[in-house]
C-alpha atoms as a PDB file:
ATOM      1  CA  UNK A   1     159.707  94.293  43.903  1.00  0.00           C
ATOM      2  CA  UNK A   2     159.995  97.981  43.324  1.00  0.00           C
ATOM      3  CA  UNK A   3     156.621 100.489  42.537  1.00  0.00           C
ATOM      4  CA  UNK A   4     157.486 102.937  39.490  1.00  0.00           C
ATOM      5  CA  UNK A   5     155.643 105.727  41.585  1.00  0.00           C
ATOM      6  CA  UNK A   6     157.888 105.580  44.292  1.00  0.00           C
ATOM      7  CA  UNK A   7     160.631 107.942  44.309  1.00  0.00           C
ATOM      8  CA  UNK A   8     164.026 106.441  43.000  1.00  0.00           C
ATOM      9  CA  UNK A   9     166.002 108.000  45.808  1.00  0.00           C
ATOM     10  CA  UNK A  10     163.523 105.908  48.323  1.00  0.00           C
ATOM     11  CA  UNK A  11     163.511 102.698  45.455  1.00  0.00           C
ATOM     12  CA  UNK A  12     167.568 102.144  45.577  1.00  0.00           C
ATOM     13  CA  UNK A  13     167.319 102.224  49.810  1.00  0.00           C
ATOM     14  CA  UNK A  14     165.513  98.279  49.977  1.00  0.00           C
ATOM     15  CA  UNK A  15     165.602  95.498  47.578  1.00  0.00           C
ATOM     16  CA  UNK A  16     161.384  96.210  47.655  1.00  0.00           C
ATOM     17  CA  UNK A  17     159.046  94.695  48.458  1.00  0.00           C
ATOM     18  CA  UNK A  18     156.492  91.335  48.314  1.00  0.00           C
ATOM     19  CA  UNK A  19     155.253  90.319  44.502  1.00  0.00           C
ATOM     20  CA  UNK A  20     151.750  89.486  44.252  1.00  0.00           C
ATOM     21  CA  UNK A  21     150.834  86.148  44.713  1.00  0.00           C
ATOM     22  CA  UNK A  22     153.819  86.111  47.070  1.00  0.00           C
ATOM     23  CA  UNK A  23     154.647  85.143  50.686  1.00  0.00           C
ATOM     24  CA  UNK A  24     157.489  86.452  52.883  1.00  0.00           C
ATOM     25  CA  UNK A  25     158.451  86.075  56.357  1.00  0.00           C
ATOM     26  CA  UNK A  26     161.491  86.999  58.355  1.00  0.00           C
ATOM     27  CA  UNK A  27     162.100  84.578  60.839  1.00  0.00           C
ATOM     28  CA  UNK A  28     164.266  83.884  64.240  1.00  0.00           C
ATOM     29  CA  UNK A  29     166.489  81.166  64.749  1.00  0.00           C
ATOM     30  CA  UNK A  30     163.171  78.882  65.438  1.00  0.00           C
ATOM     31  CA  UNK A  31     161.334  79.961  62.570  1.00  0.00           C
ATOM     32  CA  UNK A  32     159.044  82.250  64.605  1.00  0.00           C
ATOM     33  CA  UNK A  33     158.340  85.587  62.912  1.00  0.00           C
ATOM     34  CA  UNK A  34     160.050  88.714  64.195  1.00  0.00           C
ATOM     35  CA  UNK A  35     158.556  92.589  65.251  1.00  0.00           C
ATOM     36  CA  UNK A  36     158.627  94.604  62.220  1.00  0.00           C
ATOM     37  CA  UNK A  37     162.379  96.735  62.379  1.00  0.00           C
ATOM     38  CA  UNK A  38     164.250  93.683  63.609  1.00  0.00           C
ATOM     39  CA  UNK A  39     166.223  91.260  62.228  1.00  0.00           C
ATOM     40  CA  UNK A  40     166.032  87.670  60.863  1.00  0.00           C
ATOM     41  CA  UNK A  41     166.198  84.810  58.248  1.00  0.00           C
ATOM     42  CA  UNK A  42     164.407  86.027  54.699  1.00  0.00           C
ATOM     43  CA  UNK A  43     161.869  83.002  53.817  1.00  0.00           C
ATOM     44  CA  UNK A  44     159.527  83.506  50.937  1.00  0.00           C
ATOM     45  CA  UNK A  45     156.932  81.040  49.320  1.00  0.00           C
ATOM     46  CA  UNK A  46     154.890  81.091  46.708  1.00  0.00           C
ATOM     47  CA  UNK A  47     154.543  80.251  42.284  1.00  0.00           C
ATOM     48  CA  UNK A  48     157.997  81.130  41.518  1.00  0.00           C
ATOM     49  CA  UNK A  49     159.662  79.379  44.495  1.00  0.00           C
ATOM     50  CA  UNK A  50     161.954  76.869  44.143  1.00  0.00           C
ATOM     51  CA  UNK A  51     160.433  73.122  44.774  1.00  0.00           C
ATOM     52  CA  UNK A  52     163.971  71.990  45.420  1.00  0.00           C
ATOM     53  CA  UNK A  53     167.158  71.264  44.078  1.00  0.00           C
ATOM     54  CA  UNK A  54     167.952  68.654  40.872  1.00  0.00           C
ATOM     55  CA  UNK A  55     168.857  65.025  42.463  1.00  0.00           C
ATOM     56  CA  UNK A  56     169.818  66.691  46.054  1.00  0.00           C
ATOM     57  CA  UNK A  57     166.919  66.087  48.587  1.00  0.00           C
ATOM     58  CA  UNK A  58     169.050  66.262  51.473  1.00  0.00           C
ATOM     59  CA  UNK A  59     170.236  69.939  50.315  1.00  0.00           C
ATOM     60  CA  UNK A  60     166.664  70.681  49.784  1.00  0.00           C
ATOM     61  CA  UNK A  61     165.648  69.355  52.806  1.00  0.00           C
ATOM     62  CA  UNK A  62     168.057  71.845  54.445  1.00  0.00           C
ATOM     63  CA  UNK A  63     166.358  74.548  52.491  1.00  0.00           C
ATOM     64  CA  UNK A  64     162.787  74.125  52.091  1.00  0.00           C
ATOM     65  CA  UNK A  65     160.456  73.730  54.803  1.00  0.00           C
ATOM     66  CA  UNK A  66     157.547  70.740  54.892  1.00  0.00           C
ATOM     67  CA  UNK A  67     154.932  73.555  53.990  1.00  0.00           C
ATOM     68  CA  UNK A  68     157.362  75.245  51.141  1.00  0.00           C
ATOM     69  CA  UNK A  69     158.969  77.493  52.409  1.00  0.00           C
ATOM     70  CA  UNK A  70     162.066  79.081  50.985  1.00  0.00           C
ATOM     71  CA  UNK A  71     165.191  79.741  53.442  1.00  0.00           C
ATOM     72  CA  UNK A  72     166.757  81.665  51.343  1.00  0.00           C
ATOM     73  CA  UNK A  73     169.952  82.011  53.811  1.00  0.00           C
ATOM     74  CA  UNK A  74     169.912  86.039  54.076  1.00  0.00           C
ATOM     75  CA  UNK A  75     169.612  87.985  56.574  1.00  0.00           C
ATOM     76  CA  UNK A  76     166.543  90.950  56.559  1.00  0.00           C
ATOM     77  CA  UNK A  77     164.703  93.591  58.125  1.00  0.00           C
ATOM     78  CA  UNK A  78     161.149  94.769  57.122  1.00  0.00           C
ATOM     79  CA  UNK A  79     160.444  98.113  57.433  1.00  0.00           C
ATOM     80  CA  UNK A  80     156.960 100.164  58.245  1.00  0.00           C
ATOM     81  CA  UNK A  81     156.190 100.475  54.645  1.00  0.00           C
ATOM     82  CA  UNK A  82     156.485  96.994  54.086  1.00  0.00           C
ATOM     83  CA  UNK A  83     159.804  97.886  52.428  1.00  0.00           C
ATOM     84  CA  UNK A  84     162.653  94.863  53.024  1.00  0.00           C
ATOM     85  CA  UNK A  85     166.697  95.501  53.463  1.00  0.00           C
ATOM     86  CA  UNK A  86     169.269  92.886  53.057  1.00  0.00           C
ATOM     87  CA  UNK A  87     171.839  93.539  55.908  1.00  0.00           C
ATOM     88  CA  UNK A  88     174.187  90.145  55.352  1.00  0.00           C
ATOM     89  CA  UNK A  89     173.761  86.326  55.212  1.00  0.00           C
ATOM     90  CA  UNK A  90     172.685  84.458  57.695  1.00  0.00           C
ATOM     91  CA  UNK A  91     175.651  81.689  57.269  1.00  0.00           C
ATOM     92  CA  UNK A  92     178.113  84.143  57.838  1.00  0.00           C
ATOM     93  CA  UNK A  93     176.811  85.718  61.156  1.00  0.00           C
ATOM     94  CA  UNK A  94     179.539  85.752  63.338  1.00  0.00           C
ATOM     95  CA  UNK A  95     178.731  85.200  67.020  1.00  0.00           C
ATOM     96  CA  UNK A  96     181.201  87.192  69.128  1.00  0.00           C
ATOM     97  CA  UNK A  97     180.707  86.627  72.874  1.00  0.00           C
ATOM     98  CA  UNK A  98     176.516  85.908  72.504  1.00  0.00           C
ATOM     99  CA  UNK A  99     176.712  89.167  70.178  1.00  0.00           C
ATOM    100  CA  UNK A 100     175.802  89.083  66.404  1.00  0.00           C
ATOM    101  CA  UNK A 101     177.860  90.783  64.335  1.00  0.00           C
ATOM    102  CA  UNK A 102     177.025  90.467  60.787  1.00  0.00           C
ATOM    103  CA  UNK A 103     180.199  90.850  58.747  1.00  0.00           C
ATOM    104  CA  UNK A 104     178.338  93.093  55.807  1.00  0.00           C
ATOM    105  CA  UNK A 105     177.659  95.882  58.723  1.00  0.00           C
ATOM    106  CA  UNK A 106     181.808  95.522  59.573  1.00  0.00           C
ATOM    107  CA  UNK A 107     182.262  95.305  55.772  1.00  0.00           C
ATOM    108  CA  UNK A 108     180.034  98.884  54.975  1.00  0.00           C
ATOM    109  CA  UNK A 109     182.140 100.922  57.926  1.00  0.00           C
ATOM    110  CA  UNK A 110     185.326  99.841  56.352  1.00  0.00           C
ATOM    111  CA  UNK A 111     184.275 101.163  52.785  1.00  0.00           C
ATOM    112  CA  UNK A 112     183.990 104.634  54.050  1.00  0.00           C
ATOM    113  CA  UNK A 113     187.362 104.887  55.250  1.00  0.00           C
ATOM    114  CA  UNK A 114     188.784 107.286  52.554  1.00  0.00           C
ATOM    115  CA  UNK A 115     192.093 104.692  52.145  1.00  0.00           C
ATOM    116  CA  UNK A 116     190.307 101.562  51.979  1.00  0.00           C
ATOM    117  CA  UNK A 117     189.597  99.909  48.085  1.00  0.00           C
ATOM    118  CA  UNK A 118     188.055  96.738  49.152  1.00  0.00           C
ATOM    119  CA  UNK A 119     187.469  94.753  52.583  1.00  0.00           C
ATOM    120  CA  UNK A 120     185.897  91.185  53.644  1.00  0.00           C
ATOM    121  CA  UNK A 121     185.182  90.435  56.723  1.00  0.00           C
ATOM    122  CA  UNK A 122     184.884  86.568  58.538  1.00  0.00           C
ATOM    123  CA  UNK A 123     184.741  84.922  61.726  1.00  0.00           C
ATOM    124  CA  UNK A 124     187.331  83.299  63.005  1.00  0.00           C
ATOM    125  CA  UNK A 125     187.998  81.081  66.546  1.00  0.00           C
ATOM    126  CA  UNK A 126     188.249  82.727  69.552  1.00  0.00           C
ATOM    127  CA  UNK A 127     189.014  80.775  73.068  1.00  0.00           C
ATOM    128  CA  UNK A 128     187.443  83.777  74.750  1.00  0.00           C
ATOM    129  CA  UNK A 129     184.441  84.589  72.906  1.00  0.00           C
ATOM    130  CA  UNK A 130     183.928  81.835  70.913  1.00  0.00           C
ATOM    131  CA  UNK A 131     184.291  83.760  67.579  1.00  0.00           C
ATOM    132  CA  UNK A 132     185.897  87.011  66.857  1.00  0.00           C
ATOM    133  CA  UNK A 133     186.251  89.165  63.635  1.00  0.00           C
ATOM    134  CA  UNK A 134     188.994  89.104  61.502  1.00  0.00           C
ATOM    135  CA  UNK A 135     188.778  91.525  58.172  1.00  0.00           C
ATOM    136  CA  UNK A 136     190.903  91.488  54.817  1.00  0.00           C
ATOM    137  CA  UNK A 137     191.519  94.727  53.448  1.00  0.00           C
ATOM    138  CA  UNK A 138     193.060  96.664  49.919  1.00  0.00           C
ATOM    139  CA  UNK A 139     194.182  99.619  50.493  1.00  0.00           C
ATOM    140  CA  UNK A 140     194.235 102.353  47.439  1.00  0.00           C
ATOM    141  CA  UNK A 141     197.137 102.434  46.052  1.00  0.00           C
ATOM    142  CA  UNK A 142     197.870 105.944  46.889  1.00  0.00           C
ATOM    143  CA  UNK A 143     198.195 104.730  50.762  1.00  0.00           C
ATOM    144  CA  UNK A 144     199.802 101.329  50.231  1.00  0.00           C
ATOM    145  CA  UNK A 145     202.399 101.419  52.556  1.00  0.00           C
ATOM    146  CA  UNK A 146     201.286 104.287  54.508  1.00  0.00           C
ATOM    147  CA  UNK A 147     198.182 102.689  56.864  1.00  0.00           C
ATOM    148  CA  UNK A 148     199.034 100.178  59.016  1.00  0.00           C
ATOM    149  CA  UNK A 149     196.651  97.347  60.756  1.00  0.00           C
ATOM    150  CA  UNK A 150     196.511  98.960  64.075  1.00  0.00           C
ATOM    151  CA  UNK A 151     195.163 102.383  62.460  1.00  0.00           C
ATOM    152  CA  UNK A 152     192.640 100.549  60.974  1.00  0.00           C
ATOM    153  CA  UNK A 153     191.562  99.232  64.368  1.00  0.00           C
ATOM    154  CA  UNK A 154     191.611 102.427  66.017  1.00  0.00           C
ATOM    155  CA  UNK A 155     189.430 104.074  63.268  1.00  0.00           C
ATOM    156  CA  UNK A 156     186.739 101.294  63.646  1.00  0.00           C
ATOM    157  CA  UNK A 157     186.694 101.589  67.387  1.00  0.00           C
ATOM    158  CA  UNK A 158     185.915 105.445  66.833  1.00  0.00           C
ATOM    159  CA  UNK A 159     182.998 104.522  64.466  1.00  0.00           C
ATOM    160  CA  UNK A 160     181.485 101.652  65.582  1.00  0.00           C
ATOM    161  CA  UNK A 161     179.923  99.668  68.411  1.00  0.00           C
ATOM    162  CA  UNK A 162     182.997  98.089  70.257  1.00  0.00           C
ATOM    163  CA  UNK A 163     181.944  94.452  69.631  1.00  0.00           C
ATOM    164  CA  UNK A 164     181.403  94.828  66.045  1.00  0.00           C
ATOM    165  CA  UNK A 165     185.851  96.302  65.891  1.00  0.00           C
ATOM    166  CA  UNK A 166     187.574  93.420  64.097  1.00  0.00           C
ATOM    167  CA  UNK A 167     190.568  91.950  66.574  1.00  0.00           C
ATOM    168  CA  UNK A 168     192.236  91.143  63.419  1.00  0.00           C
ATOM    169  CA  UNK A 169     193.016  93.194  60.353  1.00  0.00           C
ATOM    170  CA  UNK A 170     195.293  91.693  57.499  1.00  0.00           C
ATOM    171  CA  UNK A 171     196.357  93.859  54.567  1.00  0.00           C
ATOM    172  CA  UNK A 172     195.831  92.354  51.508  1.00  0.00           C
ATOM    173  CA  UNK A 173     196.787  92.755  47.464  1.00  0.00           C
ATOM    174  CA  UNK A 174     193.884  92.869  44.934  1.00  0.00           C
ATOM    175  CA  UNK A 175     195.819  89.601  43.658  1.00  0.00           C
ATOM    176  CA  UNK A 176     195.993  87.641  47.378  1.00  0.00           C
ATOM    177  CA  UNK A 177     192.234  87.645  47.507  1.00  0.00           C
ATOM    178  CA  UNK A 178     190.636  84.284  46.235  1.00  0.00           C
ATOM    179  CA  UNK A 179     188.186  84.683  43.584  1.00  0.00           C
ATOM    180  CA  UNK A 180     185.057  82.284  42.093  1.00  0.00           C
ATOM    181  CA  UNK A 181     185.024  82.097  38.327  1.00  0.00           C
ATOM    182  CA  UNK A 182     182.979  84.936  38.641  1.00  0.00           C
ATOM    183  CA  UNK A 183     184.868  87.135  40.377  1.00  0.00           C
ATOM    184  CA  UNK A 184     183.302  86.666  43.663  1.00  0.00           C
ATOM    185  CA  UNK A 185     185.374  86.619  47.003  1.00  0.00           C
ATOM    186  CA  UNK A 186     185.560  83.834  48.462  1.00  0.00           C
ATOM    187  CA  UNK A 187     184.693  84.326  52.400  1.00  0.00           C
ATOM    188  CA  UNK A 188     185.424  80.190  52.920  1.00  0.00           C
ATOM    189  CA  UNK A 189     188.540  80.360  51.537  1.00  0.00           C
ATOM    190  CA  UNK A 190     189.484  83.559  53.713  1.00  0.00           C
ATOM    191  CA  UNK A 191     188.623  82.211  56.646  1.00  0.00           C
ATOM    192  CA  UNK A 192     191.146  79.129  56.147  1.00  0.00           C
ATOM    193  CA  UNK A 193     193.596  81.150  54.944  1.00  0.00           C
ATOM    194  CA  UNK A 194     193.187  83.708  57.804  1.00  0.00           C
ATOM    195  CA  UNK A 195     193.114  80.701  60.688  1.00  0.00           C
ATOM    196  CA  UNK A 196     196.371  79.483  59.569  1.00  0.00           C
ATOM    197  CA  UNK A 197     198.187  82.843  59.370  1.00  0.00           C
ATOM    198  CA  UNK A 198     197.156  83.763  62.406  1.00  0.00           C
ATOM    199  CA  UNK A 199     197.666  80.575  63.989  1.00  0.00           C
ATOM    200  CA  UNK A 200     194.290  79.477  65.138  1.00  0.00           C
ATOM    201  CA  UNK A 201     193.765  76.095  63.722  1.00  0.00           C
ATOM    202  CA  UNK A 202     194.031  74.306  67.627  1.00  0.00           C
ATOM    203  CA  UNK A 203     191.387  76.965  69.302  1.00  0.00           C
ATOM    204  CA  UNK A 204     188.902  75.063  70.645  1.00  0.00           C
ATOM    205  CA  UNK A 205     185.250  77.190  70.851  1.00  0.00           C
ATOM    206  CA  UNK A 206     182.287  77.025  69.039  1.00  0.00           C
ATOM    207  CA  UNK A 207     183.251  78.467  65.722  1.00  0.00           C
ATOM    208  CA  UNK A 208     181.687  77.132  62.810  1.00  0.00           C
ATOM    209  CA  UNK A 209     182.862  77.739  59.176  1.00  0.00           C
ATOM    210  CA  UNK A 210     181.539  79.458  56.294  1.00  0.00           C
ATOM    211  CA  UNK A 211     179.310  77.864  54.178  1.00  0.00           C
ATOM    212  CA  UNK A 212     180.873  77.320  50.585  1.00  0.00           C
ATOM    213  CA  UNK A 213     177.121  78.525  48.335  1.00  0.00           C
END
């Protein structure tokens, strides 16, 4: 939740924060709360949460805790002020050598490279580091043809940490990238797609897929 009195500028940098009558927690991997500035699992409780889902107890099982609360899946940091930022889901962490790289972070960096449209990014099987990063990226039509994968990689390695550079970087049409009804991406379905073209379907580590949700 957002205050009116705050100033917009400061509103539109966090989703907000607790509702009355609320309950949040960000949580490790163990459901132990973290330090205030670092990151975990978003779990709220409270009136307006969810008892479960319709006819599913096993999925709510997987979501909701014995003493109700929410996992709602994404991943969060509360700031000083109370203040909470969404930095990516927690299903789609990708863990590249015991580091976590949250594909939204990879995702953001991409964005502000003045020839890129769109980019996803996914985890994908790694026999060395169990999982490494593979993204999916439209260029603007202006520099079709012009930017190459390997640029790509060498402008990420001069912007970012070096375990968060994607070993993989596949140049996509607006029309190759698979879409819900919606018009949402599809990170499940790039992730298949992406192990097959690159020939990764017999690596044996500890990868685990995307959640379809």
């Amino acid at each position: 939740m957002s205050e009116l009195h705050v100033d917009p500028f400061e509103r539109i940098k966090s989703v907000g924060s607790v509702m009355p009558h609320q309950e949040i927690a960000i949580v490790d991997e163990y459901g132990v709360p973290v330090p205030t500035g670092a990151k975990g699992e978003l779990w709220s409780r409270g009136y307006s949460t969810m008892l479960g889902y319709w006819a599913d107890q096993d999925k709510t099982n997987l979501a909701v805790t014995r003493d109700r609360w929410y996992k709602s899946g994404d991943t969060a940091v509360m700031n000083e002020d109370g203040t909470i930022n969404i930095v990516g889901r927690t299903r789609d962490m990708i863990v590249k050598g015991g580091e976590n790289v949250y594909p939204t972070e990879v995702e953001q960096f991409l964005h502000k490279l003045d020839y890129v449209a769109d980019a996803h990014v996914v985890g994908v099987p790694d026999d060395r580091y169990g999982e490494n990063i593979c993204a999916w990226v439209r260029l603007r039509v202006e520099d079709e043809g012009k930017i190459k994968p390997e640029q790509i990689i060498k402008d990420c390695k001069h912007g970012m940490a070096h375990y968060k550079v994607p070993k993989y970087v596949l140049i996509k049409k607006e029309s190759e990238f698979p879409l819900t009804i919606s018009g949402k991406v599809k990170k499940f379905e790039i992730q298949k797609i992406s192990k097959e073209l690159l020939g990764l379907g017999t690596v044996k580590s500890h990868f685990t897929e995307v959640v379809d949700n």
